[in-house]
N, C-alpha and C. Protein backbone atom coordinates (compact mmCIF):
# COMPACT_ATOMS: atom_id res chain seq x y z
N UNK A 1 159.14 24.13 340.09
CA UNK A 1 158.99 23.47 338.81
C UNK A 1 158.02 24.23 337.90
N UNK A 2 157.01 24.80 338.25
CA UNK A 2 156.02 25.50 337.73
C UNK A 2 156.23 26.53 337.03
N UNK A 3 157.41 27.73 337.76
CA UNK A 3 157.94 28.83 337.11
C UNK A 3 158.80 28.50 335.79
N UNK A 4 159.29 27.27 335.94
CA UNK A 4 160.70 26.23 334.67
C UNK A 4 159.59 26.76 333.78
N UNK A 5 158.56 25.76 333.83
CA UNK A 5 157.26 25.62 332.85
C UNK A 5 157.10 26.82 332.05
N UNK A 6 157.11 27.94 332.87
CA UNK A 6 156.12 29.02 332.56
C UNK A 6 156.88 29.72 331.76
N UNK A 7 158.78 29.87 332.15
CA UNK A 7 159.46 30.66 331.40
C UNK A 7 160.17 29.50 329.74
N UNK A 8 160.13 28.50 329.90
CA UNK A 8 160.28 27.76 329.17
C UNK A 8 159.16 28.23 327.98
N UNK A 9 157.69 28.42 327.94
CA UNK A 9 156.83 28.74 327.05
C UNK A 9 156.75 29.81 326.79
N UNK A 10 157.52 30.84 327.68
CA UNK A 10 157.98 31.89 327.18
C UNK A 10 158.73 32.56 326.00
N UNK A 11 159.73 31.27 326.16
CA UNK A 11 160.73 31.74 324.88
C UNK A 11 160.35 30.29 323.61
N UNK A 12 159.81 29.58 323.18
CA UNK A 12 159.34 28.70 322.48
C UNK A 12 159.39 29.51 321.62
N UNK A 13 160.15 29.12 320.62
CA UNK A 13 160.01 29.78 319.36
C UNK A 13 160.12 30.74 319.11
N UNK A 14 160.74 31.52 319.78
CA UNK A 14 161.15 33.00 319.62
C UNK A 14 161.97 32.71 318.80
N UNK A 15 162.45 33.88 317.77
CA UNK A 15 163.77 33.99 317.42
C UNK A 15 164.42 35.00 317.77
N UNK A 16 165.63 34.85 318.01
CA UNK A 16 166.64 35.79 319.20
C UNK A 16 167.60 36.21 318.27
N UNK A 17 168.39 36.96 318.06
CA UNK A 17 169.60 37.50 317.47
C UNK A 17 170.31 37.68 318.70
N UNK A 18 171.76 36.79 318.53
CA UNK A 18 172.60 36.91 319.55
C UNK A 18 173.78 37.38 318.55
N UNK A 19 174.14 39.23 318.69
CA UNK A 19 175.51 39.87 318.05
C UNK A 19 176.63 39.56 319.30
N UNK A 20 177.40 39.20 319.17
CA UNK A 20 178.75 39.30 319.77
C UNK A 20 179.76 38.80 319.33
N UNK A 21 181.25 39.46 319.38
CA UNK A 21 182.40 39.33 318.44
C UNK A 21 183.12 37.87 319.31
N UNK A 22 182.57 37.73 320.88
CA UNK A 22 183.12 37.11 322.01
C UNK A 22 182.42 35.55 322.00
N UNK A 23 183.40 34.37 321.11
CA UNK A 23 182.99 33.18 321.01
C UNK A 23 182.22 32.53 322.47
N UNK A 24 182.54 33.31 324.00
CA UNK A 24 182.57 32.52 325.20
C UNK A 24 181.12 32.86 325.60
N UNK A 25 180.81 34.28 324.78
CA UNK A 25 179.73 34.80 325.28
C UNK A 25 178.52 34.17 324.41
N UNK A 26 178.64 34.37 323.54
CA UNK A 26 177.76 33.32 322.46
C UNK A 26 177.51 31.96 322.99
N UNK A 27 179.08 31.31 323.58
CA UNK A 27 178.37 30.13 324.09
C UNK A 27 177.70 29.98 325.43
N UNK A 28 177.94 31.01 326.04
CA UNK A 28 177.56 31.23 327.15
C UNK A 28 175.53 31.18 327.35
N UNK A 29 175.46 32.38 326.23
CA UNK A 29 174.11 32.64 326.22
C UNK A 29 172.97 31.78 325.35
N UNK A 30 173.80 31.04 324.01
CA UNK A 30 172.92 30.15 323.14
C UNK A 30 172.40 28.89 323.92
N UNK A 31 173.03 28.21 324.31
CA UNK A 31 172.71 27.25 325.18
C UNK A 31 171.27 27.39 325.97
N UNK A 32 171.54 28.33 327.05
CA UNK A 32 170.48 28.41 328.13
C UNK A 32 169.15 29.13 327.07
N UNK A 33 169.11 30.01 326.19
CA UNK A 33 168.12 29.78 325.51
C UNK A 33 167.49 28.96 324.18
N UNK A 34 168.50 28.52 323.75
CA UNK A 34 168.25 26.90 323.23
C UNK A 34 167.27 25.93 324.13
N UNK A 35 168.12 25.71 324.93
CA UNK A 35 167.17 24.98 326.55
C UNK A 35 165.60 25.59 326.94
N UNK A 36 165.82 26.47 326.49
CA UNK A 36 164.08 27.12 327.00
C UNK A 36 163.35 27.10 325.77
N UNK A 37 163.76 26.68 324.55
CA UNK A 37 163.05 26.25 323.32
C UNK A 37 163.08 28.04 322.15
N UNK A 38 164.16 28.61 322.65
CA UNK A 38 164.05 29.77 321.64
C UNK A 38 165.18 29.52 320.20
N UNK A 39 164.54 29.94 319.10
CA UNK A 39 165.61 29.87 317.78
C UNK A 39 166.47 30.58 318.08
N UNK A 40 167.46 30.42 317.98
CA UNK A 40 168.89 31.04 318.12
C UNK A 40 169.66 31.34 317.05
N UNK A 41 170.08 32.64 316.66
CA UNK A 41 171.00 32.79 315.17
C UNK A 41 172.08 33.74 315.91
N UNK A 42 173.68 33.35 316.02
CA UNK A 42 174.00 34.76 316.01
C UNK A 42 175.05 34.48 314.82
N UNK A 43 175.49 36.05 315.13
CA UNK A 43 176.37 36.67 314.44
C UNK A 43 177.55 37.28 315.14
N UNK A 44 178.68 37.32 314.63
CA UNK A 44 180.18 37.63 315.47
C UNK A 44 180.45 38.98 315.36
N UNK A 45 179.88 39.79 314.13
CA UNK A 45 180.73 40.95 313.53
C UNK A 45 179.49 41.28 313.52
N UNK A 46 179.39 43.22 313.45
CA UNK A 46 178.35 44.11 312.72
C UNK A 46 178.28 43.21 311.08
N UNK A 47 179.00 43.22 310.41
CA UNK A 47 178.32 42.88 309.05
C UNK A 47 177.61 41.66 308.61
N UNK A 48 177.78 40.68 309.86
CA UNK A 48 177.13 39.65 309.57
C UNK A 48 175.30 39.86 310.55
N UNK A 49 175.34 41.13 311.11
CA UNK A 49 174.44 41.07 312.31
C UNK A 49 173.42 42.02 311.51
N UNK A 50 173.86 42.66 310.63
CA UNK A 50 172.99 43.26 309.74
C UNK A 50 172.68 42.74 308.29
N UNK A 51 173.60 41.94 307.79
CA UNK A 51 172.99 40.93 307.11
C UNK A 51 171.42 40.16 307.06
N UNK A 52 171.92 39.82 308.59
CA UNK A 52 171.09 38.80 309.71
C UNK A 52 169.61 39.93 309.42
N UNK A 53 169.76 41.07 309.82
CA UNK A 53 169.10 41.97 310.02
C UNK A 53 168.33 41.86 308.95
N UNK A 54 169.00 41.92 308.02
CA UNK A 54 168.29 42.82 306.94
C UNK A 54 167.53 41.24 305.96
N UNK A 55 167.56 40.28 306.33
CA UNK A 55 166.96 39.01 305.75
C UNK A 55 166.06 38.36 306.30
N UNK A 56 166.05 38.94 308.00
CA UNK A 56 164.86 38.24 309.01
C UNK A 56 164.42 38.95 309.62
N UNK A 57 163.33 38.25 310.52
CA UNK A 57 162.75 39.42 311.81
C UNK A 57 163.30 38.28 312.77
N UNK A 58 163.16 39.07 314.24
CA UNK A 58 163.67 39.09 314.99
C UNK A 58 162.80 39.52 316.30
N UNK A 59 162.26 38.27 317.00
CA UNK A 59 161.21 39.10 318.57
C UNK A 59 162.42 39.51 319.44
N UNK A 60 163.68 39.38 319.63
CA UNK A 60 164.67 40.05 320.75
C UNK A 60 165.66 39.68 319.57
N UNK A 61 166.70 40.45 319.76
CA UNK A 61 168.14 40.98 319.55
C UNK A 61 169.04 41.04 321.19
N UNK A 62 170.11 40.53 321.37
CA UNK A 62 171.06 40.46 322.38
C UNK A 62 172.53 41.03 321.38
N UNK A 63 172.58 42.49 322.39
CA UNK A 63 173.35 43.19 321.21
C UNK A 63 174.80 43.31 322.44
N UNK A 64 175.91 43.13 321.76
CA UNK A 64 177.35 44.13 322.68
C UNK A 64 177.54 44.90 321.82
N UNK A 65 177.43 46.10 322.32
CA UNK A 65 178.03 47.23 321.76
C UNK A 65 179.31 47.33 321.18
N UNK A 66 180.39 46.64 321.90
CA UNK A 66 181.85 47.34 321.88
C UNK A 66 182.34 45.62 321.14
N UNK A 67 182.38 46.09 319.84
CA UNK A 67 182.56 44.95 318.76
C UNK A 67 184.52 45.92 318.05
N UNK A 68 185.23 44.69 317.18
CA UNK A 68 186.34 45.55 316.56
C UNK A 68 186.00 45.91 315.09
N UNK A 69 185.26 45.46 314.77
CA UNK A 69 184.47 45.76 313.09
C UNK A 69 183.88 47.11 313.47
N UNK A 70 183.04 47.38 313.88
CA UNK A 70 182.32 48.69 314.19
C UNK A 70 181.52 48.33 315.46
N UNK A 71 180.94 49.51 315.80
CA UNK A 71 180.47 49.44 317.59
C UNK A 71 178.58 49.11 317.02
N UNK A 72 178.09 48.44 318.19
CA UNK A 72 176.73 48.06 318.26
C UNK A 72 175.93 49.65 317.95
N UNK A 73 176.36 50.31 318.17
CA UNK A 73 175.42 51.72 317.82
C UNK A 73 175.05 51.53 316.51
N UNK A 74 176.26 51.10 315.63
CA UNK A 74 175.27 50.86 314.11
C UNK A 74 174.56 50.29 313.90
N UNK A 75 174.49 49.13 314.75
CA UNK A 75 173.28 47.98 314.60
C UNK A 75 172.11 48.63 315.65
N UNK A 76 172.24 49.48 316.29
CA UNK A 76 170.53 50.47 316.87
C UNK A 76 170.46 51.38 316.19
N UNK A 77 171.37 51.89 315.36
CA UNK A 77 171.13 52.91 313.94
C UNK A 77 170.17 52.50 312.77
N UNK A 78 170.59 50.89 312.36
CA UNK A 78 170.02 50.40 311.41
C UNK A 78 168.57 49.94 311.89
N UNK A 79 168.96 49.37 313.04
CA UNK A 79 167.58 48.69 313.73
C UNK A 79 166.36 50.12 313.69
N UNK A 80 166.63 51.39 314.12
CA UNK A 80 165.68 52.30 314.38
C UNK A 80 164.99 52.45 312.91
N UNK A 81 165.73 52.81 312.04
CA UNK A 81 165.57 53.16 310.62
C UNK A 81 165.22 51.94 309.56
N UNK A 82 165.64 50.72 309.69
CA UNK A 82 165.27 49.56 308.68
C UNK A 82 164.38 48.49 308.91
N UNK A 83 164.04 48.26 310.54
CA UNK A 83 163.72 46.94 311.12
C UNK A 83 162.44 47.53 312.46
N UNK A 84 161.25 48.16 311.91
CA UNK A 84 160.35 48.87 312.93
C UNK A 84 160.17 47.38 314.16
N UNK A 85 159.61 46.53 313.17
CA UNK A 85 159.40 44.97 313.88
C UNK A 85 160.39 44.77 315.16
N UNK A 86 161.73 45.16 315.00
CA UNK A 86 162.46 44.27 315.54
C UNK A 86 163.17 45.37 316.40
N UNK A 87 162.12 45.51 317.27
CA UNK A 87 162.14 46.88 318.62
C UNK A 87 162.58 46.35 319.71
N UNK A 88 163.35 45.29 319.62
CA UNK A 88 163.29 45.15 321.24
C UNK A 88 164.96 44.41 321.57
N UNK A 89 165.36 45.14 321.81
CA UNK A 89 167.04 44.84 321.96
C UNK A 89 167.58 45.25 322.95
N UNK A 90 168.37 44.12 323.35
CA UNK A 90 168.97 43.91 325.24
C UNK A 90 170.34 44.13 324.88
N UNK A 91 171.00 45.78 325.08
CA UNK A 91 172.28 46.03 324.89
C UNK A 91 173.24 45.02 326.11
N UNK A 92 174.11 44.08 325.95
CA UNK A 92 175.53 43.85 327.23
C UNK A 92 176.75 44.56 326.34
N UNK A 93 177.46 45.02 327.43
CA UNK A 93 178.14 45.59 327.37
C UNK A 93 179.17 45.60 328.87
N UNK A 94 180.43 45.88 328.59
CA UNK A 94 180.94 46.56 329.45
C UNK A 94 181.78 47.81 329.65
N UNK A 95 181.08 47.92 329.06
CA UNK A 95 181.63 49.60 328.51
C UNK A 95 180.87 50.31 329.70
N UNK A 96 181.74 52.05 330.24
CA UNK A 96 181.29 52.92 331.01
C UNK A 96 180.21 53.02 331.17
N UNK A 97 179.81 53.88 332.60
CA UNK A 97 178.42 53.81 333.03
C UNK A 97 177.79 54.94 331.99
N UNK A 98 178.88 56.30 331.53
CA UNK A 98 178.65 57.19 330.80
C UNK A 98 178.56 56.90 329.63
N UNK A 99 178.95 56.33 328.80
CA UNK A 99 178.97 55.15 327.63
C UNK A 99 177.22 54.61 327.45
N UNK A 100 177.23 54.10 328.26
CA UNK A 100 175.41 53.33 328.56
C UNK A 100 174.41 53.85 328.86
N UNK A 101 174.74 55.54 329.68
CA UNK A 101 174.05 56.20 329.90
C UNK A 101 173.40 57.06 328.62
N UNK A 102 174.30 57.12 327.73
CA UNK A 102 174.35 58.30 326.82
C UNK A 102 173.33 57.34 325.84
N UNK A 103 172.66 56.31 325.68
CA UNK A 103 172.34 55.63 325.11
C UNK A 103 170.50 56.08 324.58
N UNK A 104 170.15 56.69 323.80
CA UNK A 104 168.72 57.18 323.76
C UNK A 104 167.98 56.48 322.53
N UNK A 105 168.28 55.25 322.57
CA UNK A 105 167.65 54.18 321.30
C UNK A 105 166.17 54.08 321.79
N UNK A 106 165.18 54.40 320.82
CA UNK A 106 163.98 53.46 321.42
C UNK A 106 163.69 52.22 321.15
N UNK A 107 164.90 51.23 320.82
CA UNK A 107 165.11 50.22 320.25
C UNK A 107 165.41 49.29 321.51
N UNK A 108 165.98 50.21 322.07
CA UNK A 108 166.53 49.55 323.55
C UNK A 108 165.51 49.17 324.32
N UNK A 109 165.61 47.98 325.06
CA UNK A 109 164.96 47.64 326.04
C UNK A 109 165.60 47.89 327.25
N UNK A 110 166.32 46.95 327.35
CA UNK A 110 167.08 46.95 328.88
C UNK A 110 168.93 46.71 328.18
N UNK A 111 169.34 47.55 329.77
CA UNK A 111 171.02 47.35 329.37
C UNK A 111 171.29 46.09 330.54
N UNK A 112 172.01 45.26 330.30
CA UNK A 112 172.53 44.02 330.97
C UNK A 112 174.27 44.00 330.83
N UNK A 113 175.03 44.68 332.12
CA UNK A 113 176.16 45.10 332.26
C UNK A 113 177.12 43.47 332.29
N UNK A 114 177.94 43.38 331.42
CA UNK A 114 179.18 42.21 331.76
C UNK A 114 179.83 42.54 332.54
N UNK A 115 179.95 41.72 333.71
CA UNK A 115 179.71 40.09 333.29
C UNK A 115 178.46 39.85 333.57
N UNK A 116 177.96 39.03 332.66
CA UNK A 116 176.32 39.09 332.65
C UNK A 116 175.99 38.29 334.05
N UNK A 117 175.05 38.34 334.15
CA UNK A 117 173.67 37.97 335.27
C UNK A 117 172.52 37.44 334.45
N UNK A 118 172.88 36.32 333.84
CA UNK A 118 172.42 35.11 332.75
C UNK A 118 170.64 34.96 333.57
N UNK A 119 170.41 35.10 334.63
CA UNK A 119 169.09 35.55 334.69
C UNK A 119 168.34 37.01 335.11
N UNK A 120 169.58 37.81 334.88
CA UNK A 120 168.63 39.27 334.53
C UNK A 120 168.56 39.53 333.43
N UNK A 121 169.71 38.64 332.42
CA UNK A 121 168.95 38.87 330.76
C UNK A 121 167.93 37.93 330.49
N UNK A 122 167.91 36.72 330.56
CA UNK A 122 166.56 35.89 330.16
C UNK A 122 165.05 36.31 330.67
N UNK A 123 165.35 37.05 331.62
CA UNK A 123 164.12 38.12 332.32
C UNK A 123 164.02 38.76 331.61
N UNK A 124 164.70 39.97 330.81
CA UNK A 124 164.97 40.85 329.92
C UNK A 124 164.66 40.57 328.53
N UNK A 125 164.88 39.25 327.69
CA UNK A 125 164.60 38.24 327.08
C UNK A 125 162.68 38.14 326.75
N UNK A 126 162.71 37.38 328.50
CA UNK A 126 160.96 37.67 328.41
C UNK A 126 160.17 38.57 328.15
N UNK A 127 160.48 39.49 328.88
CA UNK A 127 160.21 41.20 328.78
C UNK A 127 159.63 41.40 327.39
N UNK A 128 161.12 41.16 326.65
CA UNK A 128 160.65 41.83 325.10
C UNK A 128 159.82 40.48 324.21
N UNK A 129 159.63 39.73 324.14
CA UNK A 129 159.20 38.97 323.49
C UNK A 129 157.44 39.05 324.26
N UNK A 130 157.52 38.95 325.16
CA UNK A 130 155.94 39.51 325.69
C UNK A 130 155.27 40.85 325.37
N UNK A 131 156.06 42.03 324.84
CA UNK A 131 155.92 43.26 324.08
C UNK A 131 154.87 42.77 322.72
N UNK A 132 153.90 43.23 322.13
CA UNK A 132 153.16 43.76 321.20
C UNK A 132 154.56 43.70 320.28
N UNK A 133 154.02 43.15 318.53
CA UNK A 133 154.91 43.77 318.28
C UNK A 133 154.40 45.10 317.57
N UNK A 134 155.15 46.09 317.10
CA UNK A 134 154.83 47.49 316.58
C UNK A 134 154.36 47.07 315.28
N UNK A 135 153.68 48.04 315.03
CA UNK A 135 152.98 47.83 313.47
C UNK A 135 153.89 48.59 312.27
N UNK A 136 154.41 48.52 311.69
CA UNK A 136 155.48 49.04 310.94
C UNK A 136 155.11 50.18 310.15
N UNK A 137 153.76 50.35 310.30
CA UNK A 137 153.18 51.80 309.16
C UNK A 137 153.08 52.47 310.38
N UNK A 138 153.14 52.72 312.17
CA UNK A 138 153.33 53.28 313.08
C UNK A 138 154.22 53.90 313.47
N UNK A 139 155.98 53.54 312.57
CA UNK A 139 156.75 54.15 312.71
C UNK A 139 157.12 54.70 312.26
């Protein structure tokens, strides 16, 4: 019961960006961090995820890469270059191991392979929201 506690005050009030084009996955993941008390916004498409981007901050981003509008690389393109604050993004994906490998964002935190493991991302989740955030004249 103690650990519930601990990760529950973890995510309180975070705000999360959840990108994915995949209605099942959105509902999959809003929920369980809803439940642990984090703000939740997503977005379906790159253009609504940089919208999103470009109007808020953001302590974690939950990004899929492999969208049909354009691929998540634009949204760690924009993120590196527009959004210093908002450093901390948990690529899922199921795209190749070479695909994920090739990945050299320092935006990235952790990769979380689909089908997810709904508690190696909320770990992942914690991770970045317990991060400092960067000072934006640092980058």
């Amino acid at each position: 019961m103690c650990g519930y506690t601990i990760v529950m005050a973890e995510l309180t009030g975070k705000r999360i960006l959840i990108i994915d084009d995949d209605p099942a996955i959105r509902r999959l993941i809003s929920p369980l961090l809803i439940n642990e008390g984090a703000l939740v916004i997503e977005a379906d498409n790159t253009i609504a995820a940089l919208e999103m981007l470009d109007h808020h901050t953001f302590d974690a981003t939950v990004l899929d890469l492999m969208m049909p509008d354009s691929s998540g690389f634009e949204v760690l393109q924009y993120l590196e270059k527009n959004s210093p604050r908002d450093k901390c993004v948990i690529v899922i994906s199921a795209a190749s191991e070479s695909t994920l490998n090739s990945i050299e964002s320092p935006v990235v935190h952790q990769i979380v392979r689909k089908p997810l493991d709904l508690d190696r991302l909320e770990e992942a989740l914690i991770e970045c929201v317990r991060r400092p955030t960067a000072d934006p004249s640092s980058t």
